[in-house]
Protein backbone atom coordinates (compact mmCIF):
# COMPACT_ATOMS: atom_id res chain seq x y z
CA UNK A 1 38.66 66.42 -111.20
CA UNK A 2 35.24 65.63 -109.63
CA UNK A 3 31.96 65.31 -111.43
CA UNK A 4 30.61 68.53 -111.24
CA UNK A 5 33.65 70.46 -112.41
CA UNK A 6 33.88 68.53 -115.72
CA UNK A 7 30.64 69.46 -116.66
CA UNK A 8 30.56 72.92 -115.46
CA UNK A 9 33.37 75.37 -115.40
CA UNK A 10 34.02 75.92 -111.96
CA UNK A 11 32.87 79.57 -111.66
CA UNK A 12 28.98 78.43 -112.80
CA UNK A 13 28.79 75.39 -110.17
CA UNK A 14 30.17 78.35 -107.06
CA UNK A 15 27.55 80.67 -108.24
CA UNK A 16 24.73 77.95 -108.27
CA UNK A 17 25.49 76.85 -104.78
CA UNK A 18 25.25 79.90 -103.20
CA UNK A 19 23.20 80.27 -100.06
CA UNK A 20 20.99 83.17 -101.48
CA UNK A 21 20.20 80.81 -104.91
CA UNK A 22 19.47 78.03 -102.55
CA UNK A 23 17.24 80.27 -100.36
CA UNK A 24 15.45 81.68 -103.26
CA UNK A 25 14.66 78.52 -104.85
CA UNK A 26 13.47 76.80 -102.01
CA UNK A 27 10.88 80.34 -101.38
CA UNK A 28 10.06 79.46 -105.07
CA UNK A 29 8.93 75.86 -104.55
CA UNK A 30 7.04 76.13 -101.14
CA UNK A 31 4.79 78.99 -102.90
CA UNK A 32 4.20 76.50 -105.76
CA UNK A 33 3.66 73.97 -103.46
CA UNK A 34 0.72 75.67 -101.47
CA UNK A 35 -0.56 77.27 -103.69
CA UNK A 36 -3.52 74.89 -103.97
CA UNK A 37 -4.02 75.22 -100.26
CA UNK A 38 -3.99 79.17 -100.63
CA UNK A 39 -6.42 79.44 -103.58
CA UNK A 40 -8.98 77.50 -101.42
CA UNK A 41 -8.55 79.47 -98.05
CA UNK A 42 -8.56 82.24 -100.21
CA UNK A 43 -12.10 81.65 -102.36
CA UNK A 44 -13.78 80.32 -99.11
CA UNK A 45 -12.76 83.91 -97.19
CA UNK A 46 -13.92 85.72 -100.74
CA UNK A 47 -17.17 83.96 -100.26
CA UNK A 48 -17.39 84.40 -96.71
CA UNK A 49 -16.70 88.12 -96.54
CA UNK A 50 -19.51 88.31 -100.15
CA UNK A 51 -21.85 86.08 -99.09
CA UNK A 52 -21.53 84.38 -102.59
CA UNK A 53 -21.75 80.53 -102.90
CA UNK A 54 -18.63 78.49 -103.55
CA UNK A 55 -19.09 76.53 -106.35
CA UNK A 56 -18.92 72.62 -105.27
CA UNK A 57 -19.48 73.28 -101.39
CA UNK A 58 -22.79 70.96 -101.65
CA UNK A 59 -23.56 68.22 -104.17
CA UNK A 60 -25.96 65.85 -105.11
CA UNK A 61 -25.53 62.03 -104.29
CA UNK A 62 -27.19 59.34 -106.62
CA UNK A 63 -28.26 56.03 -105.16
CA UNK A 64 -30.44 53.19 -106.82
CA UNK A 65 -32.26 50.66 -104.57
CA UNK A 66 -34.14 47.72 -105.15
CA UNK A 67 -37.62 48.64 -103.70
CA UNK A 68 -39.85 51.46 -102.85
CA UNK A 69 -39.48 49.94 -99.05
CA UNK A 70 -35.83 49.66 -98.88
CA UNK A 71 -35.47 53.53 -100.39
CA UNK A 72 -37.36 54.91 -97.90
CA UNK A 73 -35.72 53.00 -95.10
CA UNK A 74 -32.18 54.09 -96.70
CA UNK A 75 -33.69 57.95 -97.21
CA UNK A 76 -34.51 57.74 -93.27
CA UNK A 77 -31.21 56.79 -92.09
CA UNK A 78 -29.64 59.40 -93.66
CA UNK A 79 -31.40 61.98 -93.07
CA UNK A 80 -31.77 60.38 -88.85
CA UNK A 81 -28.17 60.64 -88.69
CA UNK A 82 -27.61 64.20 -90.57
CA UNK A 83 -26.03 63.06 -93.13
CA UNK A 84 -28.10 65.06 -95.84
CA UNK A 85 -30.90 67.49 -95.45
CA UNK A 86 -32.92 66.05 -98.40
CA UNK A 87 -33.57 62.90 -100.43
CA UNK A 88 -36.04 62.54 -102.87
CA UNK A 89 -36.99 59.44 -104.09
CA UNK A 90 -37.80 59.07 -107.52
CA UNK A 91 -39.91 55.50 -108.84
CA UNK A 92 -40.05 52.63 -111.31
CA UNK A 93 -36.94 53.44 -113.16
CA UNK A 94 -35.80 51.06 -115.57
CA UNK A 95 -32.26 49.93 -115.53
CA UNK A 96 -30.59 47.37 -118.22
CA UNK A 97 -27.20 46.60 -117.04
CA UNK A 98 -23.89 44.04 -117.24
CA UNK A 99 -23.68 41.74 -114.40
CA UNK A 100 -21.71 38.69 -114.26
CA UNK A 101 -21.16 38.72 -118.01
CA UNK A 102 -25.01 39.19 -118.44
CA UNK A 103 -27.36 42.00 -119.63
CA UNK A 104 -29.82 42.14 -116.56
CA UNK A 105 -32.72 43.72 -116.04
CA UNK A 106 -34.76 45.94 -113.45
CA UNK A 107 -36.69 48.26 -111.33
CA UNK A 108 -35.24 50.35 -109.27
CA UNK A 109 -35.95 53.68 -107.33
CA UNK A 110 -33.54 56.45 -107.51
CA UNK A 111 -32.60 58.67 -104.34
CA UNK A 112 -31.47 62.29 -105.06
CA UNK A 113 -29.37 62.74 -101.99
CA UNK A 114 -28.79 66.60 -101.04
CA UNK A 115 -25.32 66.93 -98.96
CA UNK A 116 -22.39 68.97 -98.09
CA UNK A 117 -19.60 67.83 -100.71
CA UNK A 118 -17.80 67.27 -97.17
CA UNK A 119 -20.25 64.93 -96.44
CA UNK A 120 -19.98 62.51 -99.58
CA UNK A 121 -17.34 59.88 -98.51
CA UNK A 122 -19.23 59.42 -94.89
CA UNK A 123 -22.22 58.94 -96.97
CA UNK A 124 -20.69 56.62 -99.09
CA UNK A 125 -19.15 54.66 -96.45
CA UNK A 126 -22.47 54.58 -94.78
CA UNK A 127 -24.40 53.21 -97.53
CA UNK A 128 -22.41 50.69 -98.70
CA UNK A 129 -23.03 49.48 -95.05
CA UNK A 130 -26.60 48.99 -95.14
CA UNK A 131 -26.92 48.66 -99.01
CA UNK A 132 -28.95 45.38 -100.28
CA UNK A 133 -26.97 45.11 -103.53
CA UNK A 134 -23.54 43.73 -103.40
CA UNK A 135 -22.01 46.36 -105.22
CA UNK A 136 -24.70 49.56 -104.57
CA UNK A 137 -24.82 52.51 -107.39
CA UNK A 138 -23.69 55.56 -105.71
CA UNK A 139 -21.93 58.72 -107.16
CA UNK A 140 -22.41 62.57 -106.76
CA UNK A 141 -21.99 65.48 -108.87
CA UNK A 142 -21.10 68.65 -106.84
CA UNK A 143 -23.51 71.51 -107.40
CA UNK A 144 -22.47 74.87 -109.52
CA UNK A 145 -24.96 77.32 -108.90
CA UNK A 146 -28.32 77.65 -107.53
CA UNK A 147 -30.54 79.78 -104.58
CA UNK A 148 -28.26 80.71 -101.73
CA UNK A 149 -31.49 80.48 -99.53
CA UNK A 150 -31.64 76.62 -100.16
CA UNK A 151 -27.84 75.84 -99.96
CA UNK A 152 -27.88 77.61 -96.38
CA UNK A 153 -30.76 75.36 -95.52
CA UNK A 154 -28.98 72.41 -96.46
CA UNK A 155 -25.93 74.10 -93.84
CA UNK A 156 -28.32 73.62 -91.31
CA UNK A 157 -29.77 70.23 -92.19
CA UNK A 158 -26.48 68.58 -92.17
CA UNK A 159 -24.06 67.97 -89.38
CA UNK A 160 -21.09 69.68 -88.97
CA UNK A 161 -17.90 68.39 -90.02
């Protein structure tokens, strides 16, 4: 007697072969399976069709840099290659931080970078690049809520994807 038939009586292990079981569960685990993909096509045709704003379509990147000079040359670039359509630079903020087993200290300007979320790992790619710092502060936070009117401006600051 095989496997199968020891554990099972024989009449449970046909019926759990069948071809219409079989079919059925394999229905069953493609819909669980795309069902990620399907909740997204279906919110961004909800908000399409609305005209409401998709929570996390744009977000805000973080960047510190060393200098006034070097932010501003780093706020350029981005924006000069579409990367954002805003950047605000924010001065003199103090940072006290580990680094090589020490507490440092310093002065660094912070860049509010407005993006598509789309565009974060391009961004990120890009300013580790051309970043002084050996190991540059970057992160974003994707955006919730806020005036349509500016998040379809930042649309058509950005390039496309």
């Amino acid at each position: 007697m095989d496997w199968p038939t020891q554990r099972c009586p024989p009449l449970a292990v046909q019926s759990c072969l069948r071809p219409g079981c079989l079919s059925w569960l394999l229905v069953v685990m493609a819909f669980l399976l795309s069902y990620p993909m399907l909740r997204t096509i279906s919110l961004h045709l909800h908000s399409a069709v609305t005209g409401s704003y998709l929570s996390g379509t744009h977000s805000v990147a973080f960047v510190n840099c060393p200098n006034e000079e070097i932010a501003k040359d780093i706020a350029r670039t981005i924006l000069d290659k579409k990367l954002a359509a805003c950047v605000n630079i924010l001065p003199r903020a103090s940072s006290l931080y580990f680094w090589k087993g020490e507490i440092e200290e310093a002065t660094e300007i912070l860049l509010l970078v407005k993006t598509k979320t789309s565009k974060i790992h391009e961004l990120s790619n890009y300013i580790r690049s051309i970043h002084p710092f050996e190991i540059p502060e970057l992160f974003s936070v994707p955006i919730d809520q806020g005036n349509p009117l500016y998040f379809k401006w930042i649309e058509e600051g950005v390039a496309e994807d």
